[in-house]
Protein backbone atom coordinates (compact mmCIF):
# COMPACT_ATOMS: atom_id res chain seq x y z
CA UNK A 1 -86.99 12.93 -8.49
CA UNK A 2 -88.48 15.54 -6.76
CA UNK A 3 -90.86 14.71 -3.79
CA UNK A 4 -92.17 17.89 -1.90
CA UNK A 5 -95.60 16.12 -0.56
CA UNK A 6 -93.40 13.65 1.43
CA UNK A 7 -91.42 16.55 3.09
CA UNK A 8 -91.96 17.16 6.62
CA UNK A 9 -89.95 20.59 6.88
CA UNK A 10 -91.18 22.50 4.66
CA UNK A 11 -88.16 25.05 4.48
CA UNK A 12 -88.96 26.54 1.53
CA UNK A 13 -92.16 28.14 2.51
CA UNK A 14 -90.28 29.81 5.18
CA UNK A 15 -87.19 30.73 3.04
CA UNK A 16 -84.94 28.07 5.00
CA UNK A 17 -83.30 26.08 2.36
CA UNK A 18 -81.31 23.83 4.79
CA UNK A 19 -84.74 22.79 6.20
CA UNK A 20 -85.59 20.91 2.91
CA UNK A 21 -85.31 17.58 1.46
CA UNK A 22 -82.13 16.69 -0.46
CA UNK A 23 -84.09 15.99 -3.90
CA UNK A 24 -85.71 19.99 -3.23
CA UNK A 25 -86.47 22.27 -6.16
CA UNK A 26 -85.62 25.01 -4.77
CA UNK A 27 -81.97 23.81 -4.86
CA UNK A 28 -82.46 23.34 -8.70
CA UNK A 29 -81.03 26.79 -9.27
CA UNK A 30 -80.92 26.63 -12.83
CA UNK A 31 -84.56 25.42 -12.88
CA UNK A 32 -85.55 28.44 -10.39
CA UNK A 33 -83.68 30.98 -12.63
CA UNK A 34 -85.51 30.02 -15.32
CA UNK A 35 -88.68 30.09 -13.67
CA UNK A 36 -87.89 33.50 -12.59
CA UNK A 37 -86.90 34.95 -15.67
CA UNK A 38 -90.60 34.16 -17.18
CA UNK A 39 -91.94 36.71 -14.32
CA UNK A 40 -90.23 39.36 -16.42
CA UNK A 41 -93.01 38.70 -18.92
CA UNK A 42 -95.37 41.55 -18.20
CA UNK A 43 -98.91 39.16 -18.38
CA UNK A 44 -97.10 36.44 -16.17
CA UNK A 45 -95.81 39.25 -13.61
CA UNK A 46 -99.20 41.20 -14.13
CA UNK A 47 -100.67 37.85 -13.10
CA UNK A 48 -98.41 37.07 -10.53
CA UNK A 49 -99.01 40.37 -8.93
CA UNK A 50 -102.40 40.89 -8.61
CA UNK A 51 -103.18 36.98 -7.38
CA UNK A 52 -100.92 37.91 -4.48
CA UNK A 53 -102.98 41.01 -3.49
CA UNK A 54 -106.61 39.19 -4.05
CA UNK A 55 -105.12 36.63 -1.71
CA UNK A 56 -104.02 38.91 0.65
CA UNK A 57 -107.00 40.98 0.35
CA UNK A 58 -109.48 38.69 1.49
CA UNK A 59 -107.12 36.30 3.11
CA UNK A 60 -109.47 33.69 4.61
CA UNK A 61 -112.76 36.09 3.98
CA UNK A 62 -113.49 35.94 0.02
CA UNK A 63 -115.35 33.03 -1.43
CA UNK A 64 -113.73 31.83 -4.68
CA UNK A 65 -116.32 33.83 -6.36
CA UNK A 66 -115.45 36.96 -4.93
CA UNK A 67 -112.04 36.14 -5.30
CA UNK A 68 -112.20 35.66 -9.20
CA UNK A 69 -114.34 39.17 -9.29
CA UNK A 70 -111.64 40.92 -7.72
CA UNK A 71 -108.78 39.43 -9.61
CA UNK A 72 -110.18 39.69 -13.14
CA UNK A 73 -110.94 43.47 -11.86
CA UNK A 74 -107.72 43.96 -11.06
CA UNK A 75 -106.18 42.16 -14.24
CA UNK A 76 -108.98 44.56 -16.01
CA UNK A 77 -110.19 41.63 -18.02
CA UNK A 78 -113.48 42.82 -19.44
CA UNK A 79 -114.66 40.32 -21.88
CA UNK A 80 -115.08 37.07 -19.74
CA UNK A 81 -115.75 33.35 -20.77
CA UNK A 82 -117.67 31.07 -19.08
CA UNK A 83 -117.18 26.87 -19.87
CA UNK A 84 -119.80 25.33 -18.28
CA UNK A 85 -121.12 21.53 -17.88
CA UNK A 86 -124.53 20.87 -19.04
CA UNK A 87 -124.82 19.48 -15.65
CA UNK A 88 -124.36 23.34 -13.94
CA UNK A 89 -126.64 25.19 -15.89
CA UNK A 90 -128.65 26.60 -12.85
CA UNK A 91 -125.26 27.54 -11.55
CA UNK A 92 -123.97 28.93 -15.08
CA UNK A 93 -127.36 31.29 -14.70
CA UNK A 94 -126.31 32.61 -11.09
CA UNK A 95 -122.58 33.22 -12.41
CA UNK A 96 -123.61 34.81 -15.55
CA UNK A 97 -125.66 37.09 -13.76
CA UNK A 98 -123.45 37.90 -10.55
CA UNK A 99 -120.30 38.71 -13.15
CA UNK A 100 -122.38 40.74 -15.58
CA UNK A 101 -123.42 42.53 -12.19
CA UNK A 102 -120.17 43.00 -11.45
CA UNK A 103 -119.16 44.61 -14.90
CA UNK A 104 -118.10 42.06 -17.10
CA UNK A 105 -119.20 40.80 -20.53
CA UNK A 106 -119.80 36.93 -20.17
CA UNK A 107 -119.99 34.84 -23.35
CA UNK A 108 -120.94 31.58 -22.19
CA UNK A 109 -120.52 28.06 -23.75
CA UNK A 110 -122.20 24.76 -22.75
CA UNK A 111 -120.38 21.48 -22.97
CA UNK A 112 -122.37 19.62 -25.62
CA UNK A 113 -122.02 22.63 -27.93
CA UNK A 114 -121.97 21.25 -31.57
CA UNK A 115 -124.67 18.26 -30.40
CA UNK A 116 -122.15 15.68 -31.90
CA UNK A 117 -123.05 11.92 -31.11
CA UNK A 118 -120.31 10.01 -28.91
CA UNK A 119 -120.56 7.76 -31.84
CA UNK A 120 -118.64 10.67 -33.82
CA UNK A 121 -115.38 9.54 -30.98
CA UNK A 122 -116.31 5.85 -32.17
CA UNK A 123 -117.42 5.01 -28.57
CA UNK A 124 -118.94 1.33 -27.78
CA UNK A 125 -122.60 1.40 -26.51
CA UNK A 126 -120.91 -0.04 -22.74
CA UNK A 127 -118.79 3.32 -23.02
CA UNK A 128 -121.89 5.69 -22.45
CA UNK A 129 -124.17 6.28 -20.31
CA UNK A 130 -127.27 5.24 -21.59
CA UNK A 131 -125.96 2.33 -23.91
CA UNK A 132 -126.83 4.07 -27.56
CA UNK A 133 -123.61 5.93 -28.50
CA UNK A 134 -125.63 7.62 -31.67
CA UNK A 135 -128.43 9.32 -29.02
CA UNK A 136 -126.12 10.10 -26.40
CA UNK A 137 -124.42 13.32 -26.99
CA UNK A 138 -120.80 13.85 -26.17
CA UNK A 139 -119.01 16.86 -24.45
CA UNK A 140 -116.72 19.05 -26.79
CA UNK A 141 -114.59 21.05 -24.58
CA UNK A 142 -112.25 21.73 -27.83
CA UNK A 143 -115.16 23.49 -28.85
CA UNK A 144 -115.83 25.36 -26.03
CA UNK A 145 -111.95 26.42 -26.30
CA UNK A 146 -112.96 27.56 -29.54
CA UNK A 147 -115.84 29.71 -29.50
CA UNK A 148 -114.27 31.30 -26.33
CA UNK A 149 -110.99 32.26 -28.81
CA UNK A 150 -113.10 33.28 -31.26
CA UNK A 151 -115.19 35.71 -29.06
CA UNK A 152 -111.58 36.96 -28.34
CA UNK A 153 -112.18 36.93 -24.74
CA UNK A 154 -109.95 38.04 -22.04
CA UNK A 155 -109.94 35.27 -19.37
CA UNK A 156 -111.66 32.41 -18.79
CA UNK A 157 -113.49 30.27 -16.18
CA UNK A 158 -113.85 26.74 -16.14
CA UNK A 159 -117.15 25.44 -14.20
CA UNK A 160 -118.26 21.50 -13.76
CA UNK A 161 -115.89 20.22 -16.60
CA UNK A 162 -115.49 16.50 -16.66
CA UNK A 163 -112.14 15.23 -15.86
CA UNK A 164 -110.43 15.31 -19.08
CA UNK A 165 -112.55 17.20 -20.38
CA UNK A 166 -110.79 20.01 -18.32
CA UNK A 167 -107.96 19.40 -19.47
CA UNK A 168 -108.67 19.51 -23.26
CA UNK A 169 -110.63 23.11 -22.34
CA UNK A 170 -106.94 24.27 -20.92
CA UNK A 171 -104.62 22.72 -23.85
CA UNK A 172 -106.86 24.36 -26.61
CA UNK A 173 -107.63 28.15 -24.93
CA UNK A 174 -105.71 31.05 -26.00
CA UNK A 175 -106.62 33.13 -22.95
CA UNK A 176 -105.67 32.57 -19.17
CA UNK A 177 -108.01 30.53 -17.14
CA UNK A 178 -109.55 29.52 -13.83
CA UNK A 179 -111.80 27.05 -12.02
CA UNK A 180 -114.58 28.14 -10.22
CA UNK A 181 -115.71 24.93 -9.76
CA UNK A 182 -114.35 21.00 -10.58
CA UNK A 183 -117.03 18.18 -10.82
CA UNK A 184 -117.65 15.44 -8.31
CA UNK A 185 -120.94 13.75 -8.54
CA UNK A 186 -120.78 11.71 -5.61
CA UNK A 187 -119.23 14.66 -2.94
CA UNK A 188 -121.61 17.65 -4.08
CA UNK A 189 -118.77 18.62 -6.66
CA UNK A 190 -116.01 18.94 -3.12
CA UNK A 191 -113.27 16.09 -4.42
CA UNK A 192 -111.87 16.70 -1.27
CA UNK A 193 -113.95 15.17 0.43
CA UNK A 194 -112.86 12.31 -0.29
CA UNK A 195 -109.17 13.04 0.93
CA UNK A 196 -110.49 14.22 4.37
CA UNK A 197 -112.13 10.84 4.63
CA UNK A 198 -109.37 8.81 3.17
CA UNK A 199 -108.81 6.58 6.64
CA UNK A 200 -111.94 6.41 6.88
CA UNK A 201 -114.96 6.40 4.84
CA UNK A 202 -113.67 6.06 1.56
CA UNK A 203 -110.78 3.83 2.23
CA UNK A 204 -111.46 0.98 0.12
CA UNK A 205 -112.55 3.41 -2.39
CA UNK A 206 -108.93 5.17 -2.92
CA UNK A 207 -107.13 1.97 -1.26
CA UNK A 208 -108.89 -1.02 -3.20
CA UNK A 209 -107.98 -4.72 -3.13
CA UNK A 210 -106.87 -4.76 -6.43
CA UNK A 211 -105.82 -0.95 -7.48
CA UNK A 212 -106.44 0.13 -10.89
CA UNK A 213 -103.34 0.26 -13.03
């Protein structure tokens, strides 16, 4: 079982494999040979490559933003797609605009594309929001993956997806993607937040009497 957020070395980010943990996956060579051997596909390596020089680049000076601009340049993606929460649309306008600025084609997709009731996922009115499963209208992130694939587009960017609804987005694209931004209501959409403040306060939020199982 590997365990790399309990070590207290580190050794592998300073290529000193006798400073690791026993249980290290970088002593896995079979595992790391394989892992290597997928950077001999030319999109991984091409990947690989050019998120090394953005970060680099702009090593402590480029916003995400920027960052993404300058990698998707690089990568000479051209046809861009943007999967938005219904919840960003100001910020869906400002990206839109800022990437078509900077030379891309943006084909944008909101979250409650479709306008399918939650009723449709056979939710119970205390599972929604405002108690009426056949009003309230759910997110569809599968279709979101599937406009985007249909549009054919190069790469895309993931901005305010629920949790889950993230991760649906990911399983069902056919291009490479990114996050630009995650959601978190209560922080001003920064989840880490909440880390920083873990001793303090949002202890009995993460560290509750009776944990969630």
């Amino acid at each position: 079982m590997y365990t790399c957020a309990k070590c207290g070395a580190l050794g592998c980010t300073k290529g000193d494999l006798e400073r690791t943990l026993k249980d290290c996956p970088s002593r896995n060579e079979k595992l790391q040979a394989e892992a290597m051997e997928k950077y001999g596909d030319a999109e991984t390596k091409a990947i690989a490559l050019n998120a090394a020089c953005v970060e680099a680049g702009g090593y402590c000076e480029d916003t995400r933003l920027v960052e993404i601009i300058k990698f998707m340049h690089r990568c000479d993606y051209k046809k861009i797609g943007l999967a938005f929460c219904s919840g960003f649309i100001n910020e869906a306008r400002v990206v839109t605009k800022v990437l078509e600025y900077n030379g891309f084609e943006v084909i944008s997709v909101i979250c409650k594309n479709g306008a399918h009731p939650k009723a449709d996922l056979g939710l119970k009115p205390e599972d929604t929001i405002n108690g009426d499963p056949e009003s309230e209208i759910m997110c569809n992130p599968v279709g979101q993956a599937k406009v985007l694939n249909e549009s054919k587009t190069d790469f895309n960017i993931i901005l305010g997806l629920c949790v889950g609804h993230d991760t649906l987005f990911i399983k069902y694209a056919q291009s490479p993607v990114t996050i630009l931004a995650v959601k978190d209501r209560v922080t001003g959409h920064n989840p880490l937040a909440a880390v920083y403040c873990s001793e303090g306060y949002y202890k009995n939020k993460l560290y509750p009497e009776d944990p969630y199982r």
